[in-house]
N, C-alpha and C. Protein backbone atom coordinates (compact mmCIF):
# COMPACT_ATOMS: atom_id res chain seq x y z
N UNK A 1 13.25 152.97 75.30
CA UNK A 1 14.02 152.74 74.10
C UNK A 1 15.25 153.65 74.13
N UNK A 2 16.28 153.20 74.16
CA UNK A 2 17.81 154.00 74.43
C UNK A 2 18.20 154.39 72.76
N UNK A 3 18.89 155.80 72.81
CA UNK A 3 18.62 156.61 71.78
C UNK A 3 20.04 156.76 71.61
N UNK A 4 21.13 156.64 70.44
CA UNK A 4 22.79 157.24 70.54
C UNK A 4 22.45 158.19 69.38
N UNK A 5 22.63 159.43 69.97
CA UNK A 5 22.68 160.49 69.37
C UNK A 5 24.32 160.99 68.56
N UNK A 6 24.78 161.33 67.90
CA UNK A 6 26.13 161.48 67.96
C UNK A 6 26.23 162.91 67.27
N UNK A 7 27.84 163.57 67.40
CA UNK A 7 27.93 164.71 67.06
C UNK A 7 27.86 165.00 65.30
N UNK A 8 27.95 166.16 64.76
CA UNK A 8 27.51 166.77 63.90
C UNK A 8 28.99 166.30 63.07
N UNK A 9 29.60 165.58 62.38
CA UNK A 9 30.62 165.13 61.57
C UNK A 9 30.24 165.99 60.03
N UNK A 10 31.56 166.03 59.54
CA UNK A 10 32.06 166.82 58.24
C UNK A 10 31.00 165.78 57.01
N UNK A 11 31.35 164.74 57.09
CA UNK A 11 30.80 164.18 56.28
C UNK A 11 30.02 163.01 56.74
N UNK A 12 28.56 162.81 55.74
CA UNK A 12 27.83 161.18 56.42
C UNK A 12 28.57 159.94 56.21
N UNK A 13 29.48 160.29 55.93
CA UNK A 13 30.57 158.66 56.05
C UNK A 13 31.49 158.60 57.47
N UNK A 14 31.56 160.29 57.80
CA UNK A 14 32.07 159.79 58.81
C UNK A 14 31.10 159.47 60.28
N UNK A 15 29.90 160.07 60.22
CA UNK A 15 29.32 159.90 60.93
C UNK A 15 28.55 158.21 60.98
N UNK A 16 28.74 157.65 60.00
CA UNK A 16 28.54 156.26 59.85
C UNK A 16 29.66 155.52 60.59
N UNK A 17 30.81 156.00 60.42
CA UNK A 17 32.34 155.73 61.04
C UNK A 17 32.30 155.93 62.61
N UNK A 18 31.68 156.94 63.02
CA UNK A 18 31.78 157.08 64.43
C UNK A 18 31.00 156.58 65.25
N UNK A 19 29.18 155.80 64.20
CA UNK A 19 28.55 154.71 64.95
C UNK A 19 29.45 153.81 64.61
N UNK A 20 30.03 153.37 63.97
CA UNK A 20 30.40 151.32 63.45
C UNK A 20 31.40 151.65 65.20
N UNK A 21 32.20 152.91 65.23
CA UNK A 21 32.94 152.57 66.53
C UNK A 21 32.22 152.57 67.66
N UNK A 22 31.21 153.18 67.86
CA UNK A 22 30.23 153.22 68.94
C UNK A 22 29.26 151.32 68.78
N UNK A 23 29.39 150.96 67.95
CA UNK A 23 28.77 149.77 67.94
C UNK A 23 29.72 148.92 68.60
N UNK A 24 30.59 148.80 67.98
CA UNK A 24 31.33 148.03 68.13
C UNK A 24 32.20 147.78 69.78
N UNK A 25 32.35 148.97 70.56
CA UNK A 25 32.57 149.32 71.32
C UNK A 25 31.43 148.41 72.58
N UNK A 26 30.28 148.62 72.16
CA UNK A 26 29.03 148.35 73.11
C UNK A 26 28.96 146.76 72.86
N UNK A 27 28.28 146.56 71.97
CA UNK A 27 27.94 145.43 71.19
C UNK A 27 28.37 144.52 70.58
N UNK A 28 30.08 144.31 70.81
CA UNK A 28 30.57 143.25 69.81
C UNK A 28 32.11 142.94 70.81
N UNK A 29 31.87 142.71 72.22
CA UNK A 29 32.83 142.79 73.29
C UNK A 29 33.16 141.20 73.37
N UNK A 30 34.38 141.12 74.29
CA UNK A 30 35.08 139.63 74.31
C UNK A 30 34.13 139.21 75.45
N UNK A 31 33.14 139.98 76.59
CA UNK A 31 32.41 139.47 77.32
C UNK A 31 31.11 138.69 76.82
N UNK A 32 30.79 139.06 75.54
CA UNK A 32 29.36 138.77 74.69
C UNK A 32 29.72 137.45 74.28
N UNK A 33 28.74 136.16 74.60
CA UNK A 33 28.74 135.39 73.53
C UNK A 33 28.88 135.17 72.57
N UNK A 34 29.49 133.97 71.67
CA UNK A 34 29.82 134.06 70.78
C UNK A 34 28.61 134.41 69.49
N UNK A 35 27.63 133.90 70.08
CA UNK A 35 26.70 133.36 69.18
C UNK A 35 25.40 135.44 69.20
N UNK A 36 25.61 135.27 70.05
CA UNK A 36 25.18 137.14 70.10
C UNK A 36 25.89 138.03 69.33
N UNK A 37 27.49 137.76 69.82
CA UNK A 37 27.77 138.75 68.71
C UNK A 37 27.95 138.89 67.76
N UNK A 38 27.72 137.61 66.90
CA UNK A 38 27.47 137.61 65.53
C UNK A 38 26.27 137.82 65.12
N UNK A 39 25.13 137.96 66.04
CA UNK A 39 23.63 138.21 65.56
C UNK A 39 23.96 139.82 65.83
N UNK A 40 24.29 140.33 66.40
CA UNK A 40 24.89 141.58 66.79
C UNK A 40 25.22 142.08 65.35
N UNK A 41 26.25 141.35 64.86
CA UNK A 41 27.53 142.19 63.55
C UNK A 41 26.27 141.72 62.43
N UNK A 42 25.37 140.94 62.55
CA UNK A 42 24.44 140.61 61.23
C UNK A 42 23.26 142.21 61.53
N UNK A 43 22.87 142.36 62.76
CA UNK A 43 21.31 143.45 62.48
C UNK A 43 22.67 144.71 62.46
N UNK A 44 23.63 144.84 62.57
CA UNK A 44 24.50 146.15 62.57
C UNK A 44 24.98 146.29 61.13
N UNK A 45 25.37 145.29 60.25
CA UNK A 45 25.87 145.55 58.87
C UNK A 45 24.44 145.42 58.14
N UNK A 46 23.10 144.87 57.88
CA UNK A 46 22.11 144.99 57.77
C UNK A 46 21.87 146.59 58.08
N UNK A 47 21.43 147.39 59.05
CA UNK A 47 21.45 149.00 59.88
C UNK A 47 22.39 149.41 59.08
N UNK A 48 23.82 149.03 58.95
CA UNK A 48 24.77 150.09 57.94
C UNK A 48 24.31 150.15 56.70
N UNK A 49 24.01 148.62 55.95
CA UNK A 49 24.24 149.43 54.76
C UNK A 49 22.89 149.32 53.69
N UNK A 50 21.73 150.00 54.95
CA UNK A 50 20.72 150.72 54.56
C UNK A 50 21.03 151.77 54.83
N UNK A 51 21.36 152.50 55.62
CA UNK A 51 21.86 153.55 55.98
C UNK A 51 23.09 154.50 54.47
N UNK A 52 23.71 153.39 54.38
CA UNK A 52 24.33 153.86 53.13
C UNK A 52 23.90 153.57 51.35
N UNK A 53 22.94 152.97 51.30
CA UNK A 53 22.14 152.86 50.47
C UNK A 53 21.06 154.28 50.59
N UNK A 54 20.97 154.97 51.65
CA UNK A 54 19.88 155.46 51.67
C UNK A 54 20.72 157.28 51.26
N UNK A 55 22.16 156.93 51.90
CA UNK A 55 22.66 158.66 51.78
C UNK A 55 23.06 158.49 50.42
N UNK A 56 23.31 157.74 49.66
CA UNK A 56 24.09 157.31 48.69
C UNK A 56 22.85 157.75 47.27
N UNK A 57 21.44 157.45 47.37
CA UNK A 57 20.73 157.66 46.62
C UNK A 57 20.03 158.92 46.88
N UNK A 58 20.47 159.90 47.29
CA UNK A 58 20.55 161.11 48.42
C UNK A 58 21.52 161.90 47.89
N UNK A 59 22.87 161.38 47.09
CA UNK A 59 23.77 162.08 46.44
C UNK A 59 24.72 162.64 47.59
N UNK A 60 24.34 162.53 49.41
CA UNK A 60 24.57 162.69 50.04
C UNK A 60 26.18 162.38 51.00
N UNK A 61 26.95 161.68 50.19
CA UNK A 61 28.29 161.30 51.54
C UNK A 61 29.48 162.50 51.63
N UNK A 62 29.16 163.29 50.66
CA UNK A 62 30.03 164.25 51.55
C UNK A 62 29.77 165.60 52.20
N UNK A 63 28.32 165.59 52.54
CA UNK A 63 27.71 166.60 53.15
C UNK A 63 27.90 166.27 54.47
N UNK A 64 27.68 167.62 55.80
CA UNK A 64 27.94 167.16 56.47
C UNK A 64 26.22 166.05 57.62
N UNK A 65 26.67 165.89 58.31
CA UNK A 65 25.78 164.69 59.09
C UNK A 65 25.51 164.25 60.50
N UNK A 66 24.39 164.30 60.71
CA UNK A 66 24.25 163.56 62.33
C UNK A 66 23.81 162.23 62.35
N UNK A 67 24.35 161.31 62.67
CA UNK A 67 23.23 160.02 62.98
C UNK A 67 22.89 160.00 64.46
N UNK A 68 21.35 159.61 63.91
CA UNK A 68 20.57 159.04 65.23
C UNK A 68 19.96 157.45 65.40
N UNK A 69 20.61 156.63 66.18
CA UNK A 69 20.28 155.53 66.12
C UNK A 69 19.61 155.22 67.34
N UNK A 70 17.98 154.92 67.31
CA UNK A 70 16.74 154.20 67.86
C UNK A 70 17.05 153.12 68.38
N UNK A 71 17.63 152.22 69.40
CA UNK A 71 17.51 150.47 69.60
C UNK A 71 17.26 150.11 70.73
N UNK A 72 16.83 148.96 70.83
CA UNK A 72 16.59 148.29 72.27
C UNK A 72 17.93 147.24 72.33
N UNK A 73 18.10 147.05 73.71
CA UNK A 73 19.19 145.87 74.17
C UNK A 73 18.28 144.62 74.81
N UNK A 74 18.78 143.43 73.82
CA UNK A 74 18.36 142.17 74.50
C UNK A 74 18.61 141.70 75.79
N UNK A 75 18.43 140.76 76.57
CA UNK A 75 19.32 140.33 77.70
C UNK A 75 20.24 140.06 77.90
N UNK A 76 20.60 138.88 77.00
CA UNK A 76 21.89 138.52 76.39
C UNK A 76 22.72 140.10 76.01
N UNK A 77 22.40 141.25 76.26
CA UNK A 77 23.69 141.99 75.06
C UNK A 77 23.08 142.25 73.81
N UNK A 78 21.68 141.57 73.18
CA UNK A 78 21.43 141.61 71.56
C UNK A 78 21.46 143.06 71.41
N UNK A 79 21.89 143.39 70.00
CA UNK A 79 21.46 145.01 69.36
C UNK A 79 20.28 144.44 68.33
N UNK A 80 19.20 145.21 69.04
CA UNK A 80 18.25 145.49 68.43
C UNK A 80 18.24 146.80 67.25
N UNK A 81 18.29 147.16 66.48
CA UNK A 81 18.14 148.33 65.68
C UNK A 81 16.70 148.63 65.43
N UNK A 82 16.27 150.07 66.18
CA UNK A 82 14.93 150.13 65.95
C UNK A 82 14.31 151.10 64.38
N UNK A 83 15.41 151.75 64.51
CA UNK A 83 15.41 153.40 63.42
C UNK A 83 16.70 153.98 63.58
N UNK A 84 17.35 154.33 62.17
CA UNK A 84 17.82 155.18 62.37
C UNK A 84 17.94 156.68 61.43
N UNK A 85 17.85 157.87 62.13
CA UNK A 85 17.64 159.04 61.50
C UNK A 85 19.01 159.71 61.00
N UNK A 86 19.28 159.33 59.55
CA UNK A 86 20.31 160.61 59.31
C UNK A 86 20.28 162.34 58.81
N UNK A 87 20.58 163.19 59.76
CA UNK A 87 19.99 164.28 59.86
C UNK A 87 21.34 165.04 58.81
N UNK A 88 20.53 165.36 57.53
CA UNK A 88 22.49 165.82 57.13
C UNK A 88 21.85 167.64 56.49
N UNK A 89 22.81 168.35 56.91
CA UNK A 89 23.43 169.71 56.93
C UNK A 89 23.70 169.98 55.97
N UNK A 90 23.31 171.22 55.95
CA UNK A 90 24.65 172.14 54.94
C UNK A 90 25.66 173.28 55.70
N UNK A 91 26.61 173.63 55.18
CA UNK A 91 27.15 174.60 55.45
C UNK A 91 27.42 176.10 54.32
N UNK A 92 26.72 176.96 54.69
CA UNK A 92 27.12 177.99 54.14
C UNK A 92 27.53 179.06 55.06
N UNK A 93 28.23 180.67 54.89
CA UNK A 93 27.83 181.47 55.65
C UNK A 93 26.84 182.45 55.66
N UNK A 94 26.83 182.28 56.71
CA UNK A 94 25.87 183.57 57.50
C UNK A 94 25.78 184.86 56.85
N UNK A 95 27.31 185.44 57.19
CA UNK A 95 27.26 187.01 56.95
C UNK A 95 29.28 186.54 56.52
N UNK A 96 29.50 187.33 55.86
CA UNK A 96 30.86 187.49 55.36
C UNK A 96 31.40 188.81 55.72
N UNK A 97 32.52 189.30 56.76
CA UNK A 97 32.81 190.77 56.80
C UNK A 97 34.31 190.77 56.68
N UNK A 98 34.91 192.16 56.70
CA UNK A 98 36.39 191.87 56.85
C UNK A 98 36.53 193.48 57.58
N UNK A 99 37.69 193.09 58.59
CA UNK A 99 38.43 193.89 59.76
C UNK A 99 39.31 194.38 59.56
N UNK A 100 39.45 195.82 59.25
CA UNK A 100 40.87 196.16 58.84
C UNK A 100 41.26 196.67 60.45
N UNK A 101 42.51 196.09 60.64
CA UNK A 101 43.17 196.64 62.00
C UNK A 101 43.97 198.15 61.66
N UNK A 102 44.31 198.09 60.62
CA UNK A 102 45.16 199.30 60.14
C UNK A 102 45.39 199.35 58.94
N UNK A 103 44.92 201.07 57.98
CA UNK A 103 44.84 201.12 56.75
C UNK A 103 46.33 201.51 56.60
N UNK A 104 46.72 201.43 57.33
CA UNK A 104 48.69 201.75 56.75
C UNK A 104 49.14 200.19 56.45
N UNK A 105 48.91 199.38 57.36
CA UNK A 105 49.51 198.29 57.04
C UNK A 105 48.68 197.58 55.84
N UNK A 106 47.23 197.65 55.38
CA UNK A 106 46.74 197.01 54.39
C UNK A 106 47.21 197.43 53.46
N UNK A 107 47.49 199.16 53.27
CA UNK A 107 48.53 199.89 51.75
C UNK A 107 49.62 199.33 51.89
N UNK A 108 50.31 198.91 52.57
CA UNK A 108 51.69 198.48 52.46
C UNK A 108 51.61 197.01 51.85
N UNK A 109 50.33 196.34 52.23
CA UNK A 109 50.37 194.91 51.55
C UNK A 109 50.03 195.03 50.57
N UNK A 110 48.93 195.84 49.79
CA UNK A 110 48.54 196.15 48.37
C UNK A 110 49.60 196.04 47.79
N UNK A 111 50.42 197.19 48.20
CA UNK A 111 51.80 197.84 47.72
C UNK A 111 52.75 196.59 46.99
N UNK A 112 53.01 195.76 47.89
CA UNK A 112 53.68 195.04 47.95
C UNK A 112 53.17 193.52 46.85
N UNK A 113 52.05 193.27 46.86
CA UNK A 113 51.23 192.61 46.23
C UNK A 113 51.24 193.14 44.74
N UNK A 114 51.08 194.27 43.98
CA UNK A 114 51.24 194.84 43.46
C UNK A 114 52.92 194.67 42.88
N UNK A 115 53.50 195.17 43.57
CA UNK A 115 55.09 195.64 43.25
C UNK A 115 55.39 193.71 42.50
N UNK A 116 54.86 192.47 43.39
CA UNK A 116 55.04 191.23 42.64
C UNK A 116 54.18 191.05 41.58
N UNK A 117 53.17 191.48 41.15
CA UNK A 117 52.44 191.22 40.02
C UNK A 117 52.77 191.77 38.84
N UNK A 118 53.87 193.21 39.16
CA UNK A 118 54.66 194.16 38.25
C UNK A 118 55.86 193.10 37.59
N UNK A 119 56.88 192.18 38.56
CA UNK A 119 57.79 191.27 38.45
C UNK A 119 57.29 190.54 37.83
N UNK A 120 56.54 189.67 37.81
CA UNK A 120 56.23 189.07 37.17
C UNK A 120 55.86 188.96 35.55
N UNK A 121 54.93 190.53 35.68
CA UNK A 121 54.21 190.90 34.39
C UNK A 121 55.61 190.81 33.65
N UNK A 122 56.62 191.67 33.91
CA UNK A 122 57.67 191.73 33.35
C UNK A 122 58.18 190.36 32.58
N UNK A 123 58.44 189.87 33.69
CA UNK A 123 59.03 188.14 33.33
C UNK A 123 58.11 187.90 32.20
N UNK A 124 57.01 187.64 32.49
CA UNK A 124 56.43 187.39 31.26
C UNK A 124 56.08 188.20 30.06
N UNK A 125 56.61 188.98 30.02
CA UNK A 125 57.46 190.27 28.84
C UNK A 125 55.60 190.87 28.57
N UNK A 126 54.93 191.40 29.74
CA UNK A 126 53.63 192.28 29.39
C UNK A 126 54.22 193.70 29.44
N UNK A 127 53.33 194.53 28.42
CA UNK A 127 54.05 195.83 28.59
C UNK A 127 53.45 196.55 29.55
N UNK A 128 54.13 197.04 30.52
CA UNK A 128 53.63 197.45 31.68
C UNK A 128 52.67 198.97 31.19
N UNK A 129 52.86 199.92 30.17
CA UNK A 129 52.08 200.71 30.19
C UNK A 129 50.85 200.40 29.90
N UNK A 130 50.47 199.45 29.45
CA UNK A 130 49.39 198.62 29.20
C UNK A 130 48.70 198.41 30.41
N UNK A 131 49.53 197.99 31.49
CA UNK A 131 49.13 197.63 32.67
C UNK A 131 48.89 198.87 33.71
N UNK A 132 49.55 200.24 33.22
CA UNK A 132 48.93 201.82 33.76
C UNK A 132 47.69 201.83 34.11
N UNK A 133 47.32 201.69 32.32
CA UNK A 133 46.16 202.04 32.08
C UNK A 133 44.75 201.15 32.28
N UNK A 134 45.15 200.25 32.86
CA UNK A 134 44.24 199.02 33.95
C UNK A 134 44.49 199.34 34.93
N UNK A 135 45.14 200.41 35.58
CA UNK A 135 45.27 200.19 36.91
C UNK A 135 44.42 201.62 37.08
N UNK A 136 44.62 202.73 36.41
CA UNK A 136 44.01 204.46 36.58
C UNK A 136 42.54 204.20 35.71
C-alpha cells in the first residue's frame, strides 16, 4: 500500500493544497483515460472534502499540519483512497532568551528610544515632570 507523506505546512489548508497538487500531478494526467480520470477527480474530491469537513469541525484550518494519505493504484492509473491521517501541530516556544552583544550599544538604543517617547510626550502636551517621576 503506497503511502504520500507530505511536509509539515503553516496551515491544514495548505497542506490540503499541496495534496490536491500532488494528486493531480499523479492521477489526473493527459496520458489517463478519460473515463479514469474522472473516477480519479470523483474518490479525490469525495477524500478532500472529508478531510475538510473533518479539520473544519476540529476548529482546525489555521493550525499548522501534515497530511498523510494511505492509497492503492488501480491498473488503469485508478486512485484508490485508502485513509487519510491529518496530523496537525502547534507551535509555541521552547525557551525565549535575549543576547546582548554590547551593553554600550543597548544604552545608546534605550537612550534614544527614550529621547522619542520624550518628543512625543511633548507633542502631545504631557507634563514631562510627571513623566520624572515614572521614570526614578
Amino acid at each position: 500500500m503506497p503511502t504520500q507523506r507530505f511536509r509539515i505546512t503553516p496551515t491544514s489548508r495548505g497542506a490540503l493544497f499541496r495534496a490536491k497538487r500532488w494528486f493531480y500531478s499523479i492521477f489526473y494526467t493527459k496520458e489517463l483515460p478519460a473515463d479514469v480520470k474522472e473516477g480519479n477527480k470523483k474518490a479525490w474530491v469525495d477524500l478532500a472534502s472529508k478531510i475538510v469537513e473533518e479539520v473544519n469541525k476540529r476548529g482546525a484550518t489555521d493550525k499548522p499540519a501534515r497530511l498523510i494519505i494511505s492509497y492503492e493504484s488501480g491498473p488503469r492509473g485508478e486512485f484508490i483512497p485508502l485513509s487519510a491521517t491529518m496530523e496537525l501541530m502547534e507551535i509555541r516556544p521552547l525557551e525565549t532568551f535575549t543576547i546582548y552583544l554590547s551593553k554600550e550599544e543597548e544604552i545608546k538604543k534605550i537612550k534614544a528610544d527614550i529621547i522619542e517617547l520624550v518628543k512625543r510626550a511633548k507633542e502631545l502636551g504631557a507634563n514631562i515632570e510627571e513623566l520624572k517621576e515614572i521614570i526614578v
